[in-house]
Protein backbone atom coordinates (compact mmCIF):
# COMPACT_ATOMS: atom_id res chain seq x y z
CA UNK A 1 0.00 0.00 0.00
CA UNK A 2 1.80 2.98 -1.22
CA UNK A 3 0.56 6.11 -0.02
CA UNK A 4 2.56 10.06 -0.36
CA UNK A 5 2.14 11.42 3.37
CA UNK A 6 3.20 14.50 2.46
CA UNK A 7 0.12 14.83 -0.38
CA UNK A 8 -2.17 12.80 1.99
CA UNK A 9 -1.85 15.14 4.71
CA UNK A 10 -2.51 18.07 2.85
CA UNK A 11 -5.60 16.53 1.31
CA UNK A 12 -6.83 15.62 4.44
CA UNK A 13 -6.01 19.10 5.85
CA UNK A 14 -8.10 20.70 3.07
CA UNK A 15 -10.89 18.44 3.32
CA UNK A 16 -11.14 19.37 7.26
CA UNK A 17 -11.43 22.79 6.14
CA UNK A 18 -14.11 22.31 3.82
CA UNK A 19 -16.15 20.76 5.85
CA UNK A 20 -15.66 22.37 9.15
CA UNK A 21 -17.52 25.15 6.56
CA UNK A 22 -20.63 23.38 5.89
CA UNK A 23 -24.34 23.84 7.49
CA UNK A 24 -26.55 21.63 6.88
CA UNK A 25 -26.43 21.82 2.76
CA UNK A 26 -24.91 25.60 2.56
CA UNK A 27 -20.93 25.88 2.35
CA UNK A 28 -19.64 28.74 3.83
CA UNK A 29 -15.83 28.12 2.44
CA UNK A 30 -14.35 30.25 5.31
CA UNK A 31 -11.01 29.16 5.92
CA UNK A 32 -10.52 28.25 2.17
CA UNK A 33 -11.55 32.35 1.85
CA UNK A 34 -9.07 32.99 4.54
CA UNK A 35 -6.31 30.57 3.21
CA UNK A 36 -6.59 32.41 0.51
CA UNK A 37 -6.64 35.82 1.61
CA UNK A 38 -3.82 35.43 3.89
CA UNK A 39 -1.47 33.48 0.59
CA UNK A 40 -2.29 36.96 -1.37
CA UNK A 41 -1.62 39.43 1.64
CA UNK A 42 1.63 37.69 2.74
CA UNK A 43 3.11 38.23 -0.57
CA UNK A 44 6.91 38.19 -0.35
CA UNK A 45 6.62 39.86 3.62
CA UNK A 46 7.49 36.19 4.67
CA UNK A 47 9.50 33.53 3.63
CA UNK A 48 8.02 30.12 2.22
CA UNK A 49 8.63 27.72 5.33
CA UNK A 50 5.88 31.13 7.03
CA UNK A 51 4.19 31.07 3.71
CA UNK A 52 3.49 27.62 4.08
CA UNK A 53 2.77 27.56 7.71
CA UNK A 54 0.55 30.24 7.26
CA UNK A 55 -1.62 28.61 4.79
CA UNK A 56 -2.30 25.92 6.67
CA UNK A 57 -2.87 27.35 9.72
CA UNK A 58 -5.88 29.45 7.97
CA UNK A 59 -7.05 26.01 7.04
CA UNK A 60 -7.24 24.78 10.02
CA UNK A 61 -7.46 28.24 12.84
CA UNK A 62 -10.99 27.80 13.32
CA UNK A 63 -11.01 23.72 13.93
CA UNK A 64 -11.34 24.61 17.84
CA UNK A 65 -15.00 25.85 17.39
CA UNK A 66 -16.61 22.93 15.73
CA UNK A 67 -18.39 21.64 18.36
CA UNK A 68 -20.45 24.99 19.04
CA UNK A 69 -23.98 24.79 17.81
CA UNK A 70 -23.63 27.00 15.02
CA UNK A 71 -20.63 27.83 12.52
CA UNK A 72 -18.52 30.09 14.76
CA UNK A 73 -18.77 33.22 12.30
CA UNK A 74 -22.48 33.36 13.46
CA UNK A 75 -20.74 34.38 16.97
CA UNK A 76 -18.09 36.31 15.56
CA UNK A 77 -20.64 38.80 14.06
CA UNK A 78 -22.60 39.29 17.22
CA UNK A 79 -21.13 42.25 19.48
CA UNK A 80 -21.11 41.63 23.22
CA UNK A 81 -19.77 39.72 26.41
CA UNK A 82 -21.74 36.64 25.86
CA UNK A 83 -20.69 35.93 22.56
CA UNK A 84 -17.21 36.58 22.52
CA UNK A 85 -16.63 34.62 25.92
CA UNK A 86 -18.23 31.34 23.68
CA UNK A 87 -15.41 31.65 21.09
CA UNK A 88 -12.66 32.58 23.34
CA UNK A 89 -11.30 28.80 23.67
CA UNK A 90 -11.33 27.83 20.23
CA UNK A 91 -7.39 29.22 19.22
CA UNK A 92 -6.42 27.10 22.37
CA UNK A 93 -8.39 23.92 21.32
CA UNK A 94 -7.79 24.63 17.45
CA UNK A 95 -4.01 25.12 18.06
CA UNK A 96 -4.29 21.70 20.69
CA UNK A 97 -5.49 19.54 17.72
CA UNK A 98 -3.13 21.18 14.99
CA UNK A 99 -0.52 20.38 17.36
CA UNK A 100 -1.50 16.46 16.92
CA UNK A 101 -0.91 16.66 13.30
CA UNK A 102 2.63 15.79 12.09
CA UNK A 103 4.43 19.27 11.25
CA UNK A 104 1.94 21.02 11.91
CA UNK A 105 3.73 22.72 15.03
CA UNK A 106 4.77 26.13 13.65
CA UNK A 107 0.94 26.35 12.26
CA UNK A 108 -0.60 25.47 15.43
CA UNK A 109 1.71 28.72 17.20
CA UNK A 110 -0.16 30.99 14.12
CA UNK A 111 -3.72 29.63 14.81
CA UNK A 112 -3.51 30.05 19.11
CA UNK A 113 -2.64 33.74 18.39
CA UNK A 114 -5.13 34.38 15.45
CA UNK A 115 -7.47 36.35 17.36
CA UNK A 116 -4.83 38.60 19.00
CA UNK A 117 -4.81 42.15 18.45
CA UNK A 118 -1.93 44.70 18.57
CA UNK A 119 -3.05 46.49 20.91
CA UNK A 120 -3.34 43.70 23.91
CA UNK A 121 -7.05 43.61 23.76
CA UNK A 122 -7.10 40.60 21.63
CA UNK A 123 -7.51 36.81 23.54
CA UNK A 124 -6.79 34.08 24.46
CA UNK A 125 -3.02 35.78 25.84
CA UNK A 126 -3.89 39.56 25.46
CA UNK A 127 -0.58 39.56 23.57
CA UNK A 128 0.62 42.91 21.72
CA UNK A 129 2.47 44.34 18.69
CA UNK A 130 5.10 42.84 17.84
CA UNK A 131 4.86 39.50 20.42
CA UNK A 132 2.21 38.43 17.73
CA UNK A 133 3.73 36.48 15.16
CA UNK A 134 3.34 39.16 11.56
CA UNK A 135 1.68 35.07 9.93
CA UNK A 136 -1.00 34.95 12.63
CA UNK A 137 -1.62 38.89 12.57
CA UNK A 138 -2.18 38.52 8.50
CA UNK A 139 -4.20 35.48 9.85
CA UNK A 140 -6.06 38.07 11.65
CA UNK A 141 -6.66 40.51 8.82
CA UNK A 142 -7.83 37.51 6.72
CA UNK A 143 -10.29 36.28 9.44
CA UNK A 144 -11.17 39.59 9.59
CA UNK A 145 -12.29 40.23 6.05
CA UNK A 146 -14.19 37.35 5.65
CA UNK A 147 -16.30 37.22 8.33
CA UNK A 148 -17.10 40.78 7.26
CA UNK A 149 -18.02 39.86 3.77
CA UNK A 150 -19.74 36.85 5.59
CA UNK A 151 -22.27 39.43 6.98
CA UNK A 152 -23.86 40.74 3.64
CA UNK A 153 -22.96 43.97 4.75
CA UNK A 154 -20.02 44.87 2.82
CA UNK A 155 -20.17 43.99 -0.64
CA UNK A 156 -18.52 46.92 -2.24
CA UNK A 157 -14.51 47.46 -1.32
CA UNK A 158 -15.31 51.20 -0.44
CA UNK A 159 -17.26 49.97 2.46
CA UNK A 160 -15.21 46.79 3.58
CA UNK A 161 -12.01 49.61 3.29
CA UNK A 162 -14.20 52.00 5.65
CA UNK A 163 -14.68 48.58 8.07
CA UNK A 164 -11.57 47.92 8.19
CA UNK A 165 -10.29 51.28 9.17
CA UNK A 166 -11.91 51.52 12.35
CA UNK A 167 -9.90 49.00 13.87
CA UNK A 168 -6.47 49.77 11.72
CA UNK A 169 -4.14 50.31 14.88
CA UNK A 170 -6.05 48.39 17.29
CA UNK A 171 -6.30 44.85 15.66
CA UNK A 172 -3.77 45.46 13.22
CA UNK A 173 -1.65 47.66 12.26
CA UNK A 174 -1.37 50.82 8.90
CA UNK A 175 1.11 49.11 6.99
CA UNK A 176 -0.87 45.35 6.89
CA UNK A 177 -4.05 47.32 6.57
CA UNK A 178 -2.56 48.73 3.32
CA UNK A 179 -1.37 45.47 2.36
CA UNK A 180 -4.50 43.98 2.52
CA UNK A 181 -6.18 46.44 0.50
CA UNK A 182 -3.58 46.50 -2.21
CA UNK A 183 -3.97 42.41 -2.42
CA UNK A 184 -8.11 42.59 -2.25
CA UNK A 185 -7.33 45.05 -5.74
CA UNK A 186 -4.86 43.13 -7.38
CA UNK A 187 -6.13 41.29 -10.56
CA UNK A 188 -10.10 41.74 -9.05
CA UNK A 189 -9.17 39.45 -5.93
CA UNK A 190 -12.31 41.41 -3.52
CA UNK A 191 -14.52 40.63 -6.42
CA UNK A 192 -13.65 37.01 -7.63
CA UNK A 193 -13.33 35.75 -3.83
CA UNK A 194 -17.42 36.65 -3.40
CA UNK A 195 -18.29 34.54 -5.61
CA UNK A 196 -18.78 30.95 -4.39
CA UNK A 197 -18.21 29.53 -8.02
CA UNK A 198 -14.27 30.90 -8.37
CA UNK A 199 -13.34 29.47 -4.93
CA UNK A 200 -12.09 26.31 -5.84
CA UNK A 201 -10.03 27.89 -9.15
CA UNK A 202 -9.08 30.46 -6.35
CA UNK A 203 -8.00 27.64 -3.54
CA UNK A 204 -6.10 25.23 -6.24
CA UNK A 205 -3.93 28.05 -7.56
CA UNK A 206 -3.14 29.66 -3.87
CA UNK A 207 -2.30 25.93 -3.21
CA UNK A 208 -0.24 25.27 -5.70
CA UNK A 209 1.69 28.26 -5.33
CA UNK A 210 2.29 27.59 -1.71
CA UNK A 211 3.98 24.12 -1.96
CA UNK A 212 2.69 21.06 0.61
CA UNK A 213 4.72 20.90 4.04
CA UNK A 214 7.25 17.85 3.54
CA UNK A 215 6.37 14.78 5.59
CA UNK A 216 8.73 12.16 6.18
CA UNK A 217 7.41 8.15 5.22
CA UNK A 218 9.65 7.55 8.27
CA UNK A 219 6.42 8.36 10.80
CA UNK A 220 3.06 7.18 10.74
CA UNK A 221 1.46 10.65 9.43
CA UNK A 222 -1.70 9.38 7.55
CA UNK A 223 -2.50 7.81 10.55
CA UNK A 224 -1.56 10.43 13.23
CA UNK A 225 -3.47 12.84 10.55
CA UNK A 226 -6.78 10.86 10.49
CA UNK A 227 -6.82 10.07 13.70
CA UNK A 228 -7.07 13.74 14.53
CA UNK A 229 -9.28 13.98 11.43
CA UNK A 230 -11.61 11.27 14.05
CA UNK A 231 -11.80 13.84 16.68
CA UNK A 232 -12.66 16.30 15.14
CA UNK A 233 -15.55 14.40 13.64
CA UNK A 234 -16.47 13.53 16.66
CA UNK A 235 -16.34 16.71 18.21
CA UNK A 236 -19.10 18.04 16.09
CA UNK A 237 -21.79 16.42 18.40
CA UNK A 238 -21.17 15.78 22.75
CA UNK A 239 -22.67 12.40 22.22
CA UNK A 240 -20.10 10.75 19.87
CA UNK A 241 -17.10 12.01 21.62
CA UNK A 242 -14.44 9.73 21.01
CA UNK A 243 -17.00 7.25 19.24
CA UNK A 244 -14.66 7.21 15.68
CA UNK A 245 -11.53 6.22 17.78
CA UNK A 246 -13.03 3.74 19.69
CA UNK A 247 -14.59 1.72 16.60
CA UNK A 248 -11.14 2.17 14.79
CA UNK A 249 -9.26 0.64 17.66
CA UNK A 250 -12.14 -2.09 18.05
CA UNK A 251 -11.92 -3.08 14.08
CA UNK A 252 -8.29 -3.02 14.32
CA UNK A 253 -8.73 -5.67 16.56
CA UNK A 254 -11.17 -7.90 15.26
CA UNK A 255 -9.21 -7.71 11.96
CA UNK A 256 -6.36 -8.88 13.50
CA UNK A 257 -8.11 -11.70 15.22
CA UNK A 258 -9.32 -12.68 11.75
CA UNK A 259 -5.42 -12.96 10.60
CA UNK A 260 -5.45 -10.31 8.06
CA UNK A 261 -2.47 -9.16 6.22
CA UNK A 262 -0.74 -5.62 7.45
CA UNK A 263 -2.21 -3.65 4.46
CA UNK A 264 -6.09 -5.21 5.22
CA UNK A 265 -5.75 -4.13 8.71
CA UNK A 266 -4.41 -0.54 8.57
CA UNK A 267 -6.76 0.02 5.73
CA UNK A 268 -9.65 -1.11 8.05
CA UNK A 269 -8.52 0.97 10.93
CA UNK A 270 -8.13 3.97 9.00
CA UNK A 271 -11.72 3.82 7.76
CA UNK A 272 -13.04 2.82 10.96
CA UNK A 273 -11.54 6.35 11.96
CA UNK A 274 -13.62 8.56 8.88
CA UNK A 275 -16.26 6.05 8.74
CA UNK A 276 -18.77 8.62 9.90
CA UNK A 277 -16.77 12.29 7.93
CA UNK A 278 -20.26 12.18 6.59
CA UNK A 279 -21.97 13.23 8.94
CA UNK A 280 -20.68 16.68 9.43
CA UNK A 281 -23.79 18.31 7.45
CA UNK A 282 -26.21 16.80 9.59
CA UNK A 283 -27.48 19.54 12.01
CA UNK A 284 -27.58 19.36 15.61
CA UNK A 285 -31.36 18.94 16.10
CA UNK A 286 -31.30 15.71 14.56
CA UNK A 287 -28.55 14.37 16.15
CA UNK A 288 -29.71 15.58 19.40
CA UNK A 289 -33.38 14.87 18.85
CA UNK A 290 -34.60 12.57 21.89
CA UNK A 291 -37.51 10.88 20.18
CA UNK A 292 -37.64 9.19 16.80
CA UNK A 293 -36.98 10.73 13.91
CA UNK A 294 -39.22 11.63 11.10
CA UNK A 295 -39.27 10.10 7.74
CA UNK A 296 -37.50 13.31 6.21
CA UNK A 297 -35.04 13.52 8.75
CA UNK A 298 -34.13 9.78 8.82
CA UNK A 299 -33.57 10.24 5.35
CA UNK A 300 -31.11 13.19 6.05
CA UNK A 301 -29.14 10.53 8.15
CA UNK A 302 -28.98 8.47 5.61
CA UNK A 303 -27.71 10.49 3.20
CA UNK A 304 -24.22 10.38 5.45
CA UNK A 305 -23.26 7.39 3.88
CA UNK A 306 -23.17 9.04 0.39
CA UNK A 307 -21.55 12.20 1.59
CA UNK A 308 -18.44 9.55 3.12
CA UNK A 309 -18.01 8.58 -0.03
CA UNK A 310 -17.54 11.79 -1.78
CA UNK A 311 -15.85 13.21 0.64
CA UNK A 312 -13.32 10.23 0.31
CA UNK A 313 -12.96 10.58 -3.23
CA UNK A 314 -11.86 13.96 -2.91
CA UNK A 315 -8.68 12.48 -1.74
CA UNK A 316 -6.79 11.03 -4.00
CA UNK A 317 -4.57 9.23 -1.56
CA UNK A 318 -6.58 7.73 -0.09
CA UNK A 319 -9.93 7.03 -2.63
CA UNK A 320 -9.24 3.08 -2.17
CA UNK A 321 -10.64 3.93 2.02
CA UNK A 322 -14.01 5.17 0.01
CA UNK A 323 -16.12 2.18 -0.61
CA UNK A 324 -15.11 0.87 2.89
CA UNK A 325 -16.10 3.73 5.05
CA UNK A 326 -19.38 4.50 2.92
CA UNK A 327 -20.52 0.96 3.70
CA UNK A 328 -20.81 0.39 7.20
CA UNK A 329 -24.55 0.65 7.39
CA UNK A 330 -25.28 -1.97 4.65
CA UNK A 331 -26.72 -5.30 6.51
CA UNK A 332 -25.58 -8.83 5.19
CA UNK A 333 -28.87 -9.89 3.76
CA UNK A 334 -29.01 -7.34 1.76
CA UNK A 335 -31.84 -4.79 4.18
CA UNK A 336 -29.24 -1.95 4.97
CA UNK A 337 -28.57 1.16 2.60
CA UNK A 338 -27.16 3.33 0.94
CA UNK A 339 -27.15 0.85 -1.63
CA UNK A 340 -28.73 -2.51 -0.38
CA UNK A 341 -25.35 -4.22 -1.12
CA UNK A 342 -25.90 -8.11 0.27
CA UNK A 343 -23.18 -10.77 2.07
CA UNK A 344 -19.75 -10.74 0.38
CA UNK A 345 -20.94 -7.74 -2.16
CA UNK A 346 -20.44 -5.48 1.12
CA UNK A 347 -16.68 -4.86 1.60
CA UNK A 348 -14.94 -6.97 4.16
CA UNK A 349 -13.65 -4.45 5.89
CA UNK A 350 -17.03 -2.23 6.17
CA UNK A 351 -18.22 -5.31 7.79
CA UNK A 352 -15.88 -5.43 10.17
CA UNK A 353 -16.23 -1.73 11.23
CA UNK A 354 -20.51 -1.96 11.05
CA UNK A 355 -20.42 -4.53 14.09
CA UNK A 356 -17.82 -2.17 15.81
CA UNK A 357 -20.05 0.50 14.98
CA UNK A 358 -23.32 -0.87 15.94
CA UNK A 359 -21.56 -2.38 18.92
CA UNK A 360 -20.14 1.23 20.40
CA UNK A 361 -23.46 2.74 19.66
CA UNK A 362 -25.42 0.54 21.99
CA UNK A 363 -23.01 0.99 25.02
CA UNK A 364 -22.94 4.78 24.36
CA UNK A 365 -25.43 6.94 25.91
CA UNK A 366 -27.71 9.13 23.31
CA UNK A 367 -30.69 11.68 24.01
CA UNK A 368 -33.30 8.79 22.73
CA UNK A 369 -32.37 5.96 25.26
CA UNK A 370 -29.72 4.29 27.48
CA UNK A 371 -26.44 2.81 27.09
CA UNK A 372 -25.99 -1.17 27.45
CA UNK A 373 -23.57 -3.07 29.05
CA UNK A 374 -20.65 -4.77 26.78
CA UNK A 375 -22.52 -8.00 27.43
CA UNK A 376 -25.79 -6.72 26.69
CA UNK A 377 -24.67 -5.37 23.44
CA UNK A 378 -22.81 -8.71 22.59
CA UNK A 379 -26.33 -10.43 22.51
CA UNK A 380 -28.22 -8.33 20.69
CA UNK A 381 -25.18 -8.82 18.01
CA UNK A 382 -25.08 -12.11 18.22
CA UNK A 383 -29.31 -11.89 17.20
CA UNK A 384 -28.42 -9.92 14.43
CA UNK A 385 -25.74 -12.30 13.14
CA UNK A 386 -27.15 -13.21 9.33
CA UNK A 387 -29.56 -10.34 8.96
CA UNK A 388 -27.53 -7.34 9.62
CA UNK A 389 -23.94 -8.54 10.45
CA UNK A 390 -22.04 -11.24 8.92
CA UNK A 391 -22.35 -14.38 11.08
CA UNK A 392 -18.53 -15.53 10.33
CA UNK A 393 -17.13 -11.93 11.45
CA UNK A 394 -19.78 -12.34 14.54
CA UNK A 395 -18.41 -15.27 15.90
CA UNK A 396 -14.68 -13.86 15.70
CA UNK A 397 -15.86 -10.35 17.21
CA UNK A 398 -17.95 -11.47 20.04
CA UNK A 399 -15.38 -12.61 22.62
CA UNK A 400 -13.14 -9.65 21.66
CA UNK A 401 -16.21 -6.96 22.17
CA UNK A 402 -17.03 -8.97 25.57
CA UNK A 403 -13.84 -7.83 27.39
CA UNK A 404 -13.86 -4.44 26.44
């Protein structure tokens, strides 16, 4: 199994950001807007290690704030206490998962201090002038912009320039304010960056100007990378905190109790960790809705399946993990969806990772009923063995599920 790291991490990376951006079925592109923004700003005002580290870390600076209801913008835009004491962990938590991802360190330093401002009024450090890195204070600009042009407000550059002024030497300083204009003119950027269809044209080029960060094969970086990629899922609703890692680290073991080869078994365990990247569109209320769900929004759950898949297609690393991941919710005779895929049609490893999956569900605690106990939730697999779950895998699972 020959995979780049370096390419697969930056895939992965980008794919975070994109969907960190979506609600429900609108795409907000944010950080690709800011990634952007800050690639033109920076210009030749820092070198291309910064350059690099820079663009990443406006992938990635507003990671920490997943978990909030809402896209964090919708706070950003509100004025008062309340609202900015919400937000005022996510560089910490952002820059705390960065952190996890391999050379991602200098990026994660850009991202804590993103919402600093020059004059010491900024959070989470109160930090000032020049103790800001100049990366995380274009970060800042960049941020800045978008979430203004986020509001409707501000769709001519007169008016964004007018914005912008009233905090030039407070949040930043004359000379990046300058800069910033300068880059939002330069070949029609302020124009072509509000509208949604030249964003990906927009994010490819700033991409490939920037380079990808240079990962050694010497570390286990896909997997460090996803696994972060898992917790980040997960963060996204309180009641599947930790679920991704957990049915990763449950298939990896059942796969290796079946005596698969290396290759079948990190391939399984990496899919077990994105097996539910899908589900990032699906709002809150559904996920936190404490009696059943309607026809329309069981549908809507459904639909995560598909979304997997396309989301895992996007990278072309790691495509092959696509089929697997998607899969998990078809049932061996043939009852389950998104495609009603029956016995050895479904992909071995998908299931593998649907009795993990099933199995972490039931002793989990959700809004519509009460965990079970490992043994509890053994038995209701071991009914299910032939009509949802594959009876073979069953019998090889069981006693390893029962001690956990």
């Amino acid at each position: 199994m020959k995979t780049n790291p370096t390419k697969c991490v930056a895939e992965i990376i980008s794919i975070l950001s994109y969907i960190s951006d979506v609600e429900g079925d609108h795409r907000l592109y944010h950080s690709w807007k800011v990634a952007i923004l800050s690639s033109n700003i920076a210009g030749n005002r820092l070198n291309s290690r910064e350059r690099k580290n820079l663009f990443y870390a406006a992938l990635l600076h507003d990671i920490g704030g997943i978990s909030l209801p809402f896209h964090i913008i919708h706070y950003l835009l509100r004025q008062g206490k309340v609202y900015r004491n919400i937000v005022l962990s996510h560089p910490i938590v952002g820059a705390g998962l960065t952190t996890q991802i391999p050379q991602m360190g200098t990026a994660s330093r850009y991202i804590l201090d993103h919402h600093e401002w020059i004059n010491g009024t900024g959070y989470p450090r109160a930090k000032i002038k020049d103790f800001i890195p100049l990366a995380a204070q274009i970060l800042r600009i960049s941020d800045t912009i978008d979430i203004l042009l986020q509001s409707g407000q501000y769709s001519k550059l007169p008016s964004l320039t007018r914005r912008l002024k009233e905090t030039t030497g407070k949040e930043f300083d004359k000379r990046l304010f300058n800069a910033a204009i300068a880059a939002l003119k330069k070949n029609r950027l302020f124009d072509r960056i509000k509208n949604e269809e030249n964003i990906f044209g927009l994010f490819k080029h700033e991409l490939s100007k920037t380079g990808l960060i240079h990962i050694s094969r010497k570390h286990d970086a896909i997997g460090k990378t996803l696994e972060t990629a898992a917790e980040i899922i997960d963060m996204k609703h309180p009641f599947t905190a930790g679920h991704s890692l957990r049915v990763s680290h449950y298939a990896m073991k059942v796969a290796l109790a079946m005596k698969l080869n290396h290759d079948e078994i990190t391939i399984i365990k990496w899919a077990g960790l994105i097996h539910d990247i899908g589900k990032v569109n699906l709002e809150r209320k559904i996920l936190d809705k404490p009696e059943s769900l309607t026809v329309s929004e069981y549908h809507r759950v459904q639909e995560h399946t598909n979304l997997t898949n396309e989301i895992m297609n996007l990278i072309s690393e790691l495509k092959y993990l696509a089929p697997i991941a998607s899969s998990h919710h078809e049932f061996f005779d043939g009852s389950g969806y998104p495609h009603g895929l029956k016995g050895d049609y479904i992909p071995l490893g998908s299931r593998v990772i649907s009795i993990c999956d099933s199995f972490d569900a039931m002793i989990s605690n959700r809004p519509y009923r009460k965990n079970l106990t490992p043994k509890q939730a053994c038995a209701e697999i071991k009914k299910r063995a032939g009509a949802q779950f594959d009876p073979e895998i069953v019998k090889i699972a069981i006693p390893i599920l029962k001690k956990l």
